[in-house]
PDB file of N, CA and C in Angstrom:
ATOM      1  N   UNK A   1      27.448 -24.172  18.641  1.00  0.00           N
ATOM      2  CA  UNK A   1      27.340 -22.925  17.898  1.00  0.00           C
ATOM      3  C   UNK A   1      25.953 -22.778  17.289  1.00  0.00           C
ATOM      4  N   UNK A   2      25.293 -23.654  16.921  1.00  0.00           N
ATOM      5  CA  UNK A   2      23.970 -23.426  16.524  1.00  0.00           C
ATOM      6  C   UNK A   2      23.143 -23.296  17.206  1.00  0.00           C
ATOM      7  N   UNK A   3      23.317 -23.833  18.592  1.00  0.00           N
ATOM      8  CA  UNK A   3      22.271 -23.872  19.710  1.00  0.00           C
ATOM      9  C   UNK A   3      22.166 -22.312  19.539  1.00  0.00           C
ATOM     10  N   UNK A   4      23.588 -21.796  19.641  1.00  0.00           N
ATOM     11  CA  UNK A   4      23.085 -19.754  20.379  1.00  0.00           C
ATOM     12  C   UNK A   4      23.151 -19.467  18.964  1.00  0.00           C
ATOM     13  N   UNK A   5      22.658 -19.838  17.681  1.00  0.00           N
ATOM     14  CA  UNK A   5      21.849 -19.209  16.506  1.00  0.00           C
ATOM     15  C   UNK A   5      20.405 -19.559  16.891  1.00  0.00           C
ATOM     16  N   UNK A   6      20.155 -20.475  17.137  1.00  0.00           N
ATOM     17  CA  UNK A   6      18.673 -21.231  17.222  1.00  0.00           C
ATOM     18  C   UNK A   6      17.970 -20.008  18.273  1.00  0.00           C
ATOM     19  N   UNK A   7      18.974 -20.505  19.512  1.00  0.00           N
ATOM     20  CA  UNK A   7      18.615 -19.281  20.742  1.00  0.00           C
ATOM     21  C   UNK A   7      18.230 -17.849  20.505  1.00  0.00           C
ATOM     22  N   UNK A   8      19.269 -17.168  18.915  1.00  0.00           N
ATOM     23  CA  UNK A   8      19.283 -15.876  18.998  1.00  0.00           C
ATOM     24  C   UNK A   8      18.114 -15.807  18.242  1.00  0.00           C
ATOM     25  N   UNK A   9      17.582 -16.610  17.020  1.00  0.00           N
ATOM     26  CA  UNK A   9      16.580 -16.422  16.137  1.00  0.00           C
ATOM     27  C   UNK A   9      15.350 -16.581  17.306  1.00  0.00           C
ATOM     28  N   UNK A  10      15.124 -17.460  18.195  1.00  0.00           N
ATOM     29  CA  UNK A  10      14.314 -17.490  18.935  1.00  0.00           C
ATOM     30  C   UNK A  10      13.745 -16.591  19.949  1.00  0.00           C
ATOM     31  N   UNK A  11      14.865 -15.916  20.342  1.00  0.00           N
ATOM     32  CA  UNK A  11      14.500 -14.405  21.024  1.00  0.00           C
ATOM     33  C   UNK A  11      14.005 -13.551  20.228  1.00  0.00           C
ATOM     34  N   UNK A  12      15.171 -13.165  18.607  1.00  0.00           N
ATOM     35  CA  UNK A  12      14.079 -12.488  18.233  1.00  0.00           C
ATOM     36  C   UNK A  12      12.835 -12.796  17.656  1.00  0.00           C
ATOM     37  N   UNK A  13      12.318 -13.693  17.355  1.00  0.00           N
ATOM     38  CA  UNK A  13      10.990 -14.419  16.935  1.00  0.00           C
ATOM     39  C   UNK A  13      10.202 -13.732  18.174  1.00  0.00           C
ATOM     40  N   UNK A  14      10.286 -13.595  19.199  1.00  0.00           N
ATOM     41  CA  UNK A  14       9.424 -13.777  20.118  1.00  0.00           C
ATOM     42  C   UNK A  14       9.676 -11.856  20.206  1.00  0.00           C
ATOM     43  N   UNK A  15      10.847 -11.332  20.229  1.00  0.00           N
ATOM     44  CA  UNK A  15      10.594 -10.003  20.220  1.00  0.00           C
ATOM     45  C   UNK A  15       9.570  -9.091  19.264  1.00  0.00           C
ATOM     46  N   UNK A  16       9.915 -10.153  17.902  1.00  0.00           N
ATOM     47  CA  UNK A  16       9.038  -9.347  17.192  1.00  0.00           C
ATOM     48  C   UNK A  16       7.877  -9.212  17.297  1.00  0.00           C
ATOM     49  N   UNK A  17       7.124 -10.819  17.689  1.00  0.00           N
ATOM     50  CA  UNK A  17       5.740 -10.892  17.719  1.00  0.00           C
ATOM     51  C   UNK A  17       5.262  -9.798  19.158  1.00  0.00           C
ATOM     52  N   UNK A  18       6.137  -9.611  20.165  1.00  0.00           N
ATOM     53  CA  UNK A  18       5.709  -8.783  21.084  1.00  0.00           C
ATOM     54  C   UNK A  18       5.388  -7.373  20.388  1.00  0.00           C
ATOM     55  N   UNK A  19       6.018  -7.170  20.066  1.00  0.00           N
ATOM     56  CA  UNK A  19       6.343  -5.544  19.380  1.00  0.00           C
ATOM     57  C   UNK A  19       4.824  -5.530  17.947  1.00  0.00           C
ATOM     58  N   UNK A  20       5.308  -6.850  17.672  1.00  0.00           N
ATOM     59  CA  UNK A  20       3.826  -6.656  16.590  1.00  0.00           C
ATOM     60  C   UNK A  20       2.419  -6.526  17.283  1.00  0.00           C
ATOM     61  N   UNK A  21       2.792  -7.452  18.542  1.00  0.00           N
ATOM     62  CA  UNK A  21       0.681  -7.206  19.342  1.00  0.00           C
ATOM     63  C   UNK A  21       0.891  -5.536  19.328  1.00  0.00           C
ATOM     64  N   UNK A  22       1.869  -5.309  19.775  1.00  0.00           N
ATOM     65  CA  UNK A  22       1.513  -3.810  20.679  1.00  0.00           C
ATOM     66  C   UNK A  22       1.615  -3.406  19.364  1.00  0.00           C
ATOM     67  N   UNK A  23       1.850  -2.667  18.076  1.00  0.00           N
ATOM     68  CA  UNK A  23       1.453  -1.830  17.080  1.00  0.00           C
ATOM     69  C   UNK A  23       0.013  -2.711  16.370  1.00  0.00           C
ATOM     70  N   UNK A  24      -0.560  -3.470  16.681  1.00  0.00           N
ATOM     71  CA  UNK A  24      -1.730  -4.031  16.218  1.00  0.00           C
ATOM     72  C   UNK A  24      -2.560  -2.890  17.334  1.00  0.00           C
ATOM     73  N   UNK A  25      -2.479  -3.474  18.787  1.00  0.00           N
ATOM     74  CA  UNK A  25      -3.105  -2.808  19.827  1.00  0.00           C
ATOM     75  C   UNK A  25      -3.395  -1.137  19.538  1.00  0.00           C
ATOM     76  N   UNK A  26      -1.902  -0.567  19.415  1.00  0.00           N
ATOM     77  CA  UNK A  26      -2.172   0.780  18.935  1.00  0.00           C
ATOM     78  C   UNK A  26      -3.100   0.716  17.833  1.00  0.00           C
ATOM     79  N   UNK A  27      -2.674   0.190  16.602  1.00  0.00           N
ATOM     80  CA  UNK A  27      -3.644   0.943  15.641  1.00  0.00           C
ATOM     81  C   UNK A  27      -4.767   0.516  15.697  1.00  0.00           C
ATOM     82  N   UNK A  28      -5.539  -0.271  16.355  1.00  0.00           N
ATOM     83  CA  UNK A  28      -6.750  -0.594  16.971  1.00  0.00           C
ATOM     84  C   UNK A  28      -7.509   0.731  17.834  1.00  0.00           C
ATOM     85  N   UNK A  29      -6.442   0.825  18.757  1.00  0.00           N
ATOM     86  CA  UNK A  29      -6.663   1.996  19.584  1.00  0.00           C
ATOM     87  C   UNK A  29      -7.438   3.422  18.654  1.00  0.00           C
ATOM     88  N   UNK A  30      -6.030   3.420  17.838  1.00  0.00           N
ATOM     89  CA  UNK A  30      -6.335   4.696  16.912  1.00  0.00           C
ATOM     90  C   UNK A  30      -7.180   4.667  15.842  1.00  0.00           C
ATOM     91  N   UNK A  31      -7.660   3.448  14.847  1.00  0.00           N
ATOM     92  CA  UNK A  31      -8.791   3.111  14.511  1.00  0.00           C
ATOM     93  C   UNK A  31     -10.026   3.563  15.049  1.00  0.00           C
ATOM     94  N   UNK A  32     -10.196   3.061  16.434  1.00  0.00           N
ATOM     95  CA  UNK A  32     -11.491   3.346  17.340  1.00  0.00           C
ATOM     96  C   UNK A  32     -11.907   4.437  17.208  1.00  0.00           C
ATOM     97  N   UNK A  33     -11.152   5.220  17.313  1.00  0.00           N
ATOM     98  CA  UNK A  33     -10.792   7.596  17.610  1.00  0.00           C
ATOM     99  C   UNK A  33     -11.351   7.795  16.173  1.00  0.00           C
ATOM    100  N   UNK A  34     -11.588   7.007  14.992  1.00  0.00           N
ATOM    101  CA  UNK A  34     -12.070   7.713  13.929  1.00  0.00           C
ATOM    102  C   UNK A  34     -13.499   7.452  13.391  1.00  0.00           C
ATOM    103  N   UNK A  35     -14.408   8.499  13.577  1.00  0.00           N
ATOM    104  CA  UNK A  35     -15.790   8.294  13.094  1.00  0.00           C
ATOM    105  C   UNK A  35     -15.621   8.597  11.681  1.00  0.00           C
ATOM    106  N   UNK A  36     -16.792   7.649  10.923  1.00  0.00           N
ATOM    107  CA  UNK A  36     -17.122   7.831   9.463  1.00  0.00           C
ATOM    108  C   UNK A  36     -16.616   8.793   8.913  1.00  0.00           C
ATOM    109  N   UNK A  37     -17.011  10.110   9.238  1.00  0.00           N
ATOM    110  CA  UNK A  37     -17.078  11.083   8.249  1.00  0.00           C
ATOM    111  C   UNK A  37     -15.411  12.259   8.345  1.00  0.00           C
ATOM    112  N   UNK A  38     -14.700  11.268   9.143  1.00  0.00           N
ATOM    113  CA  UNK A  38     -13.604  11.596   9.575  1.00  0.00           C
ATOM    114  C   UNK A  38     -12.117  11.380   8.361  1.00  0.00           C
ATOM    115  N   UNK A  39     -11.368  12.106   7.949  1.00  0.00           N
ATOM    116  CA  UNK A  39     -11.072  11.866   6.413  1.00  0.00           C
ATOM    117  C   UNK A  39      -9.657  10.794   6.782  1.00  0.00           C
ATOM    118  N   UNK A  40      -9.168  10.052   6.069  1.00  0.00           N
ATOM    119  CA  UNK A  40      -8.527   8.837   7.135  1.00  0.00           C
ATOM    120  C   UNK A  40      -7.310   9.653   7.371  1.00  0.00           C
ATOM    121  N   UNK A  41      -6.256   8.435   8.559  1.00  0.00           N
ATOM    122  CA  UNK A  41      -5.335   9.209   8.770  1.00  0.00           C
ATOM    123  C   UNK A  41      -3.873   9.402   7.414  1.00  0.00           C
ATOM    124  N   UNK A  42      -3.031  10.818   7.766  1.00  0.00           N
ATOM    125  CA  UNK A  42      -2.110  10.630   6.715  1.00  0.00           C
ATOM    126  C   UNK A  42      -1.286   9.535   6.673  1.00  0.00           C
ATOM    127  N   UNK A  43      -0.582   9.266   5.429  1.00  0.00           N
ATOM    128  CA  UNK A  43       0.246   8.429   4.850  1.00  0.00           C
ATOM    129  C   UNK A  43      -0.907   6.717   4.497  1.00  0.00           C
ATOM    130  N   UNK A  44      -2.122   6.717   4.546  1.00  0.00           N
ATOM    131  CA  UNK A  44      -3.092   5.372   4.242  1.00  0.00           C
ATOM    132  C   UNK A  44      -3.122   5.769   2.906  1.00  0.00           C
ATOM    133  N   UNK A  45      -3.456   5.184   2.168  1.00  0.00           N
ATOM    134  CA  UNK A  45      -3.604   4.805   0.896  1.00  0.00           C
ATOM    135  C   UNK A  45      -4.456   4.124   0.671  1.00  0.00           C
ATOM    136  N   UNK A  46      -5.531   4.629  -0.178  1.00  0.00           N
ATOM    137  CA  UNK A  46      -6.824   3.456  -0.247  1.00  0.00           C
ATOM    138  C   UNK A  46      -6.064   2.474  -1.239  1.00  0.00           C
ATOM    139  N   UNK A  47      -6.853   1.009  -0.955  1.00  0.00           N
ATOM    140  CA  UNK A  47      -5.939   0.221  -2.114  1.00  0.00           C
ATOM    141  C   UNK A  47      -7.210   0.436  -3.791  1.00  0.00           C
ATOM    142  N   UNK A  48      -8.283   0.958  -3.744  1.00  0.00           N
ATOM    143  CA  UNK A  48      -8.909   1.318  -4.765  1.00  0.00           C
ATOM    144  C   UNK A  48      -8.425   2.566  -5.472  1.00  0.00           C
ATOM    145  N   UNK A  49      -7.816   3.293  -4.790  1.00  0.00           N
ATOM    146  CA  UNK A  49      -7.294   4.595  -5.089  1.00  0.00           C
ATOM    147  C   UNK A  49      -6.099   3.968  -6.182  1.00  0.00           C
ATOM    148  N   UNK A  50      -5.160   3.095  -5.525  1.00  0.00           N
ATOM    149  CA  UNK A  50      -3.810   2.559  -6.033  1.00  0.00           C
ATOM    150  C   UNK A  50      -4.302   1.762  -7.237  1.00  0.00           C
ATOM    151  N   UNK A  51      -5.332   0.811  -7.471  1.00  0.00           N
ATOM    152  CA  UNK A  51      -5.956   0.415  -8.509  1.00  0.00           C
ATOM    153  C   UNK A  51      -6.245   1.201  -9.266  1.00  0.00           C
ATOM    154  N   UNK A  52      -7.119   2.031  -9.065  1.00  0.00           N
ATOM    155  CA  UNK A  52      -7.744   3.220 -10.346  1.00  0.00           C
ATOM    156  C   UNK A  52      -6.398   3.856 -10.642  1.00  0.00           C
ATOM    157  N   UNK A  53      -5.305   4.128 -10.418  1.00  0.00           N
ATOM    158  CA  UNK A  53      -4.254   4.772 -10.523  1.00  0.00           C
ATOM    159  C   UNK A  53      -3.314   3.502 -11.790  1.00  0.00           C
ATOM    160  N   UNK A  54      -3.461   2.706 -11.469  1.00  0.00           N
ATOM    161  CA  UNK A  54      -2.415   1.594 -11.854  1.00  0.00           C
ATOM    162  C   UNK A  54      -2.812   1.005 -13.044  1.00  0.00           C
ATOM    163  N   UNK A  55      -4.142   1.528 -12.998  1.00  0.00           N
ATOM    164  CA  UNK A  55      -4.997   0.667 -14.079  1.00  0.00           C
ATOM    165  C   UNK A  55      -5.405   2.116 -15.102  1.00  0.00           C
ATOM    166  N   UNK A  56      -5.515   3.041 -14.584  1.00  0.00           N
ATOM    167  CA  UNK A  56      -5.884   4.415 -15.456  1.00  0.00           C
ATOM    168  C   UNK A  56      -4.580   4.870 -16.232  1.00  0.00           C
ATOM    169  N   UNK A  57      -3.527   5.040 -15.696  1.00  0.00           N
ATOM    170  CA  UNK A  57      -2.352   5.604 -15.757  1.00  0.00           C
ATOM    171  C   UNK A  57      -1.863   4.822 -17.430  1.00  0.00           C
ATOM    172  N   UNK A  58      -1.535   3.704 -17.318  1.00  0.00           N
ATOM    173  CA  UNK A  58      -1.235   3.116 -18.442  1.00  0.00           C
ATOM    174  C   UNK A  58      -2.311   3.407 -19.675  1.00  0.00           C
ATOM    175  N   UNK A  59      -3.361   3.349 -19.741  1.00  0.00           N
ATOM    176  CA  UNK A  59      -4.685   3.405 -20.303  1.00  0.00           C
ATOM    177  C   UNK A  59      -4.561   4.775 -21.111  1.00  0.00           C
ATOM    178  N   UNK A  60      -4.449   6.161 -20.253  1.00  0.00           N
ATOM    179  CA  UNK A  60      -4.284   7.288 -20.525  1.00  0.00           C
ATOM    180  C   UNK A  60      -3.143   7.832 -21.340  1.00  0.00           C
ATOM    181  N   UNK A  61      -1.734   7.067 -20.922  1.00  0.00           N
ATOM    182  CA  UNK A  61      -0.814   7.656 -21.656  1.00  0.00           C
ATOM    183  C   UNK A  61      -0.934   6.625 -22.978  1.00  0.00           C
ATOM    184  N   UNK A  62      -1.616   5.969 -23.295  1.00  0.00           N
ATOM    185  CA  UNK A  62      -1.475   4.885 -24.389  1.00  0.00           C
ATOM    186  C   UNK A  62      -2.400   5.647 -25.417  1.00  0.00           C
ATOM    187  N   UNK A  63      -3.662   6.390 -24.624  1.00  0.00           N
ATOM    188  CA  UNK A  63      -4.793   7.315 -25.987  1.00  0.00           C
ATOM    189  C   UNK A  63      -3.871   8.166 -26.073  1.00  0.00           C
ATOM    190  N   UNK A  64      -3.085   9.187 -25.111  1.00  0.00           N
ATOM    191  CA  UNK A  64      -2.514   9.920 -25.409  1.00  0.00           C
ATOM    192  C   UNK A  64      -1.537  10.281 -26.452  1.00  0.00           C
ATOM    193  N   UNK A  65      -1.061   9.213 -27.052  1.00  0.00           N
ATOM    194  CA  UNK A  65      -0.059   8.238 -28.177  1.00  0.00           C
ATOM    195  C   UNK A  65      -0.727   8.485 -29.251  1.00  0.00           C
ATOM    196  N   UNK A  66      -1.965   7.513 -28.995  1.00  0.00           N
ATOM    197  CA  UNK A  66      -2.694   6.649 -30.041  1.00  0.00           C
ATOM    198  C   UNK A  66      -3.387   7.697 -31.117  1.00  0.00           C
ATOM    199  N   UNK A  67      -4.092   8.796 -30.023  1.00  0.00           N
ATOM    200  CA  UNK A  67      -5.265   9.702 -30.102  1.00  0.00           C
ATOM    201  C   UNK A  67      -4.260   9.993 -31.546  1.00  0.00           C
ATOM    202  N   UNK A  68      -3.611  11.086 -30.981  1.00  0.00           N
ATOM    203  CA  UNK A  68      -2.691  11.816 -32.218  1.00  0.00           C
ATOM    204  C   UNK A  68      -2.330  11.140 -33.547  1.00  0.00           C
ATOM    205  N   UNK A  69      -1.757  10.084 -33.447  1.00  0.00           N
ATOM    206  CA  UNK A  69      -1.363   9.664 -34.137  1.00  0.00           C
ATOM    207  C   UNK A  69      -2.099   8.763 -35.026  1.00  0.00           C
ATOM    208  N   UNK A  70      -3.479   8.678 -34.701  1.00  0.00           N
ATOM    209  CA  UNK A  70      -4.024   8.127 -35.508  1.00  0.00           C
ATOM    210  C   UNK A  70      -5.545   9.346 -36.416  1.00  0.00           C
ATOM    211  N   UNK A  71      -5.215  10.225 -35.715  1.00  0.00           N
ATOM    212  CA  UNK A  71      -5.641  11.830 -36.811  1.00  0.00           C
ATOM    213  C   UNK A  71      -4.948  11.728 -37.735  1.00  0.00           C
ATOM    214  N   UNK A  72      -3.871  11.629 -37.437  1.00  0.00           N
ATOM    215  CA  UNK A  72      -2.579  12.112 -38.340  1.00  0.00           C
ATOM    216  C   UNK A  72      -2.781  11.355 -39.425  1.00  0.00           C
ATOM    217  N   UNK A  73      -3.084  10.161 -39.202  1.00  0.00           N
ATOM    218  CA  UNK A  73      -3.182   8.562 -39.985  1.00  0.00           C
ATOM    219  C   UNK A  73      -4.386   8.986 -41.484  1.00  0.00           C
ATOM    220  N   UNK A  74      -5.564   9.299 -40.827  1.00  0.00           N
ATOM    221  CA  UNK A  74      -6.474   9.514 -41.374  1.00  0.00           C
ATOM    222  C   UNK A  74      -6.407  10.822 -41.932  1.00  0.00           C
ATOM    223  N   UNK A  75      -6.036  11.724 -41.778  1.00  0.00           N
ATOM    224  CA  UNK A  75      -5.607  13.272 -42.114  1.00  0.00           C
ATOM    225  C   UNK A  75      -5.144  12.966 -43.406  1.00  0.00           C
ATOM    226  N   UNK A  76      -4.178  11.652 -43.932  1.00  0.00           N
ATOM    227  CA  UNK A  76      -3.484  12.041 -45.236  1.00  0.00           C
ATOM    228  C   UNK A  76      -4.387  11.275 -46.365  1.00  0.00           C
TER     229      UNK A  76
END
């Protein structure tokens, strides 16, 4: 009984890595098709974009808090 687990994990091991060259191959392919000034394709995500986002976001709603409430502070 373990042999045809071993067997089945082993087929798919080997299916996947097939299936992974060929979407490497493609997006290689489709990589190539884009010059510089070409705006990237949809659904990429720069990972600097996701940083400035991840790192701004918290930052902003925290003055947004702070700002007010510390007028208020000094106001009385």
């Amino acid at each position: 009984m373990s042999a045809l687990g071993g067997a089945a994990a082993s087929g798919l091991g080997i299916r996947a890595a097939v299936r992974r060259a060929g979407e490497r191959r493609e997006a290689a392919r489709l990589w190539d098709r884009v010059t510089p000034g070409d705006p990237p394709p949809p659904g990429t995500v720069r990972r600097a974009a996701v940083a400035a986002l991840t790192l701004a976001l918290p930052a902003a709603v925290t003055a947004a808090l702070l700002v007010p409430a510390a007028g208020m502070a000094l106001a009385r």
